[in-house]
C-alpha atoms as a PDB file:
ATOM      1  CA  UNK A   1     259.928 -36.197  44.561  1.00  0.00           C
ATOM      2  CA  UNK A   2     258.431 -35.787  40.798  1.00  0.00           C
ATOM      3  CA  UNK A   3     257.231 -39.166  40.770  1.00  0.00           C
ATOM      4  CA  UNK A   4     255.603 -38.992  44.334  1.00  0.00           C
ATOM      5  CA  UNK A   5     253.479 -35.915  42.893  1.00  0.00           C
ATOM      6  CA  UNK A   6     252.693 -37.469  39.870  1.00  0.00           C
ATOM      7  CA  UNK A   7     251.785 -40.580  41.474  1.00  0.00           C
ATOM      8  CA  UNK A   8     249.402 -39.032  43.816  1.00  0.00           C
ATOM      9  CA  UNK A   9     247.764 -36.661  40.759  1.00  0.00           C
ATOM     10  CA  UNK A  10     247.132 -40.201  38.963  1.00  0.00           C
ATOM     11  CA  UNK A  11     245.784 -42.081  42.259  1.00  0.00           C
ATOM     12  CA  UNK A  12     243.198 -39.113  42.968  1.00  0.00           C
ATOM     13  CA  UNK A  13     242.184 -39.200  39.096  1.00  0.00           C
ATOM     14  CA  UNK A  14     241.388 -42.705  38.923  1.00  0.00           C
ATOM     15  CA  UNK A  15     239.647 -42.708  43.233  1.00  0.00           C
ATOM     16  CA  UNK A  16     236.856 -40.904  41.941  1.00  0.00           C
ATOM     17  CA  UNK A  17     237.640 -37.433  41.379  1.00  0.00           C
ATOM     18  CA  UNK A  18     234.809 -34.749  39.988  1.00  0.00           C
ATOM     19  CA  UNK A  19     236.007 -35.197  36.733  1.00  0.00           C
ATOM     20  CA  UNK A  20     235.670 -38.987  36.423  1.00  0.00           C
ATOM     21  CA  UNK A  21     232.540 -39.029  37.895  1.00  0.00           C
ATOM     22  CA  UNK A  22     231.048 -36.707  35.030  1.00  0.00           C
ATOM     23  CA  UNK A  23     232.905 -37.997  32.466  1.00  0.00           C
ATOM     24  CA  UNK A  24     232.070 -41.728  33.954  1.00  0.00           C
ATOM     25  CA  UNK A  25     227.687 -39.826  34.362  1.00  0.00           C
ATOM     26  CA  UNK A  26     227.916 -38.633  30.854  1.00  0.00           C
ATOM     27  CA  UNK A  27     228.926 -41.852  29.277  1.00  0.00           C
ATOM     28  CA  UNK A  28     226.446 -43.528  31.170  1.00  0.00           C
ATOM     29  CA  UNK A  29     223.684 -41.079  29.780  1.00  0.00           C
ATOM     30  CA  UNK A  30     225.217 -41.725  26.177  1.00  0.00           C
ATOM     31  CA  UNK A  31     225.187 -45.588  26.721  1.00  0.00           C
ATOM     32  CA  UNK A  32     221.458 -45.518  27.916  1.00  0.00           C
ATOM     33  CA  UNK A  33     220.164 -42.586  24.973  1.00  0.00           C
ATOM     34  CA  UNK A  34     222.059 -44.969  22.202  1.00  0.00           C
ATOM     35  CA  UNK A  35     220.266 -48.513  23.746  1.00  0.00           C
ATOM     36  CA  UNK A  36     217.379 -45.992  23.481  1.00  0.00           C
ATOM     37  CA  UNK A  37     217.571 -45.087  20.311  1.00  0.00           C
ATOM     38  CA  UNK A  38     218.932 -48.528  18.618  1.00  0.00           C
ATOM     39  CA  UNK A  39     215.044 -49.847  19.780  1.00  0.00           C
ATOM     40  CA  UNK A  40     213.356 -47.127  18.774  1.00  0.00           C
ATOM     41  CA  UNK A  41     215.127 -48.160  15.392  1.00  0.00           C
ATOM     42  CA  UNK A  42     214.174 -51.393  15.422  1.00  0.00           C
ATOM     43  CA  UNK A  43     210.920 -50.934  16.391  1.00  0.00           C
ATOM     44  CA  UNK A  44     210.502 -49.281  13.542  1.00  0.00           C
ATOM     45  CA  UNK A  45     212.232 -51.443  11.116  1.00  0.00           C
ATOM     46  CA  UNK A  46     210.305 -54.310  12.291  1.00  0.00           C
ATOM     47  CA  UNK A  47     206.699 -52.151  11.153  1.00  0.00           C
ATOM     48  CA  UNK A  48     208.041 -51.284   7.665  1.00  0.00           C
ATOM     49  CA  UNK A  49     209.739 -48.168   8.061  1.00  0.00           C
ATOM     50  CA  UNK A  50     212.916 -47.515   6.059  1.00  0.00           C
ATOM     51  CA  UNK A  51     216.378 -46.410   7.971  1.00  0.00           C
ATOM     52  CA  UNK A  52     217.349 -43.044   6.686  1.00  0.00           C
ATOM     53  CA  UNK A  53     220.362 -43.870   7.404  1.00  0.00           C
ATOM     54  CA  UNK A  54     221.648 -47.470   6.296  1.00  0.00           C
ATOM     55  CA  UNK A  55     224.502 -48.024   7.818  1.00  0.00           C
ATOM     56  CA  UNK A  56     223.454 -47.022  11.203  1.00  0.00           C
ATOM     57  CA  UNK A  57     225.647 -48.923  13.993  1.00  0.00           C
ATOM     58  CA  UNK A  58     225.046 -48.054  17.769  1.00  0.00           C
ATOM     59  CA  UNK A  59     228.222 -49.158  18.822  1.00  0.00           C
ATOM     60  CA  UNK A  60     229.473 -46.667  16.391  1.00  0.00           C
ATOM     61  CA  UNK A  61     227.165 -43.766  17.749  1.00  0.00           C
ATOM     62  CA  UNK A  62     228.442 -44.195  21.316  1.00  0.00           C
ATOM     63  CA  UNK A  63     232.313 -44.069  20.453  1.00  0.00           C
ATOM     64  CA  UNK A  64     231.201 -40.837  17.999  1.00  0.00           C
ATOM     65  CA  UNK A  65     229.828 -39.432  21.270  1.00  0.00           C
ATOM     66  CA  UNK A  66     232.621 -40.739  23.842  1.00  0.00           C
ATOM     67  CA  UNK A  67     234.816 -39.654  21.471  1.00  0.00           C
ATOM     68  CA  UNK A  68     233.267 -36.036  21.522  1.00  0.00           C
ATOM     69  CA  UNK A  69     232.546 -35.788  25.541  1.00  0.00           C
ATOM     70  CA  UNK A  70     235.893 -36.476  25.851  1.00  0.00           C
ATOM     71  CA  UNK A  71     236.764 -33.693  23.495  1.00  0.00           C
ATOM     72  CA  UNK A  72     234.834 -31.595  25.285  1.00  0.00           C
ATOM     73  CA  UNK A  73     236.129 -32.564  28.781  1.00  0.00           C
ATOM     74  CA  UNK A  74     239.596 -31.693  27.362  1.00  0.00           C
ATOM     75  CA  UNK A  75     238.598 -28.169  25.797  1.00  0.00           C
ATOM     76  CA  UNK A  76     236.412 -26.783  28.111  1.00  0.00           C
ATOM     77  CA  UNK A  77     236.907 -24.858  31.221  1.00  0.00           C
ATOM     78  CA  UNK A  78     235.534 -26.350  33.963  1.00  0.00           C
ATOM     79  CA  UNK A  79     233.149 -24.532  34.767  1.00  0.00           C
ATOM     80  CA  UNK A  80     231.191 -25.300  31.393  1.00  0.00           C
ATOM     81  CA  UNK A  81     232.514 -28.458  31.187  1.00  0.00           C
ATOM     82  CA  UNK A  82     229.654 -30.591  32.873  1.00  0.00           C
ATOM     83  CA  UNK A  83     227.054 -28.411  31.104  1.00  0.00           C
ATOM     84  CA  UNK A  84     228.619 -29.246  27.713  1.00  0.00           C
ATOM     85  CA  UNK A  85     229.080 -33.065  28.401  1.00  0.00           C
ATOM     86  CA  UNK A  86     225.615 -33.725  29.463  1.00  0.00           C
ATOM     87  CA  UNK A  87     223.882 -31.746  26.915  1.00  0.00           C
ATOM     88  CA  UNK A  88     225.794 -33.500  24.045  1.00  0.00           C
ATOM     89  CA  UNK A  89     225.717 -36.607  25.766  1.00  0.00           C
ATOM     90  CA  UNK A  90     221.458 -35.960  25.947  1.00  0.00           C
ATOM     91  CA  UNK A  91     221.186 -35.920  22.077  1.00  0.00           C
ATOM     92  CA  UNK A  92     220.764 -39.491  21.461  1.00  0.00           C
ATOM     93  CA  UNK A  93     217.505 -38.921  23.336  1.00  0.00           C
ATOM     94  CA  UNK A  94     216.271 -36.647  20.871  1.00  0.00           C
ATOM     95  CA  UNK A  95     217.146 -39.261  17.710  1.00  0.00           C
ATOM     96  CA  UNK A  96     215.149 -41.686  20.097  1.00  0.00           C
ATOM     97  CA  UNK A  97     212.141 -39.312  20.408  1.00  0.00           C
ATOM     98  CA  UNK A  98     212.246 -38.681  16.654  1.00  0.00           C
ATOM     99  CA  UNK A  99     212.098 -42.336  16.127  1.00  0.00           C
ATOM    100  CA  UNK A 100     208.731 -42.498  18.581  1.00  0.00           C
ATOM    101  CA  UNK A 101     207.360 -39.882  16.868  1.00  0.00           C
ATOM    102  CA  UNK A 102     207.723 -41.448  13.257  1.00  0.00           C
ATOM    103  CA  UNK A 103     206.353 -44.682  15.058  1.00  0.00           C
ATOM    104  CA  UNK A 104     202.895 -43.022  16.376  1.00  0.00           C
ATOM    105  CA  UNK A 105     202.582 -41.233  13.274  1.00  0.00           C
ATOM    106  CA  UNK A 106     203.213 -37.709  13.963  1.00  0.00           C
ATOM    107  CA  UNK A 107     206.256 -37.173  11.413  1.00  0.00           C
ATOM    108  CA  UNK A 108     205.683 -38.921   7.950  1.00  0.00           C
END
């Protein structure tokens, strides 16, 4: 009878449960601010400006913040837990906008 429960547990994890689809959401958001930000960084690199830092990798930015969501998704009640995941999976956007705003100028 254990293994029917734990087989159903597992089948409604993986169909799509609440969970998934936030963890599934914030990974997406992390995928698309880390494409973001890798062109903002090239952008840049093609008009002369300097990487602060050199040995910037965006595949290794998006396992840094899988790595973390998942953290979070593991630590947090659940109540928080979608609040925590997307704001730390939004902070690639804010590299990205840094990077803009280098581009046009506005930070030296």
């Amino acid at each position: 009878m254990a293994y029917d429960t734990t087989r159903s547990r597992l089948f409604l994890l993986l169909s799509g449960g609440a969970a998934v689809q936030s963890y599934v959401f914030a990974l997406l958001l992390v995928l698309a601010g880390t494409l973001f930000d890798y062109a903002t960084t090239v952008t840049g690199l093609s008009l002369g400006l300097s990487e602060s830092n050199p040995q910037y990798s965006p595949i290794w930015a998006f396992l840094f913040f899988a790595w973390a969501i998942a953290l979070l998704f593991v630590a947090l009640p659940r109540k928080i837990r979608k609040l925590g995941a997307i704001g730390l999976a939004l902070s690639p956007y804010l590299a990205a906008a840094n990077n803009v705003l280098v581009i046009l100028g506005f930070i030296v």
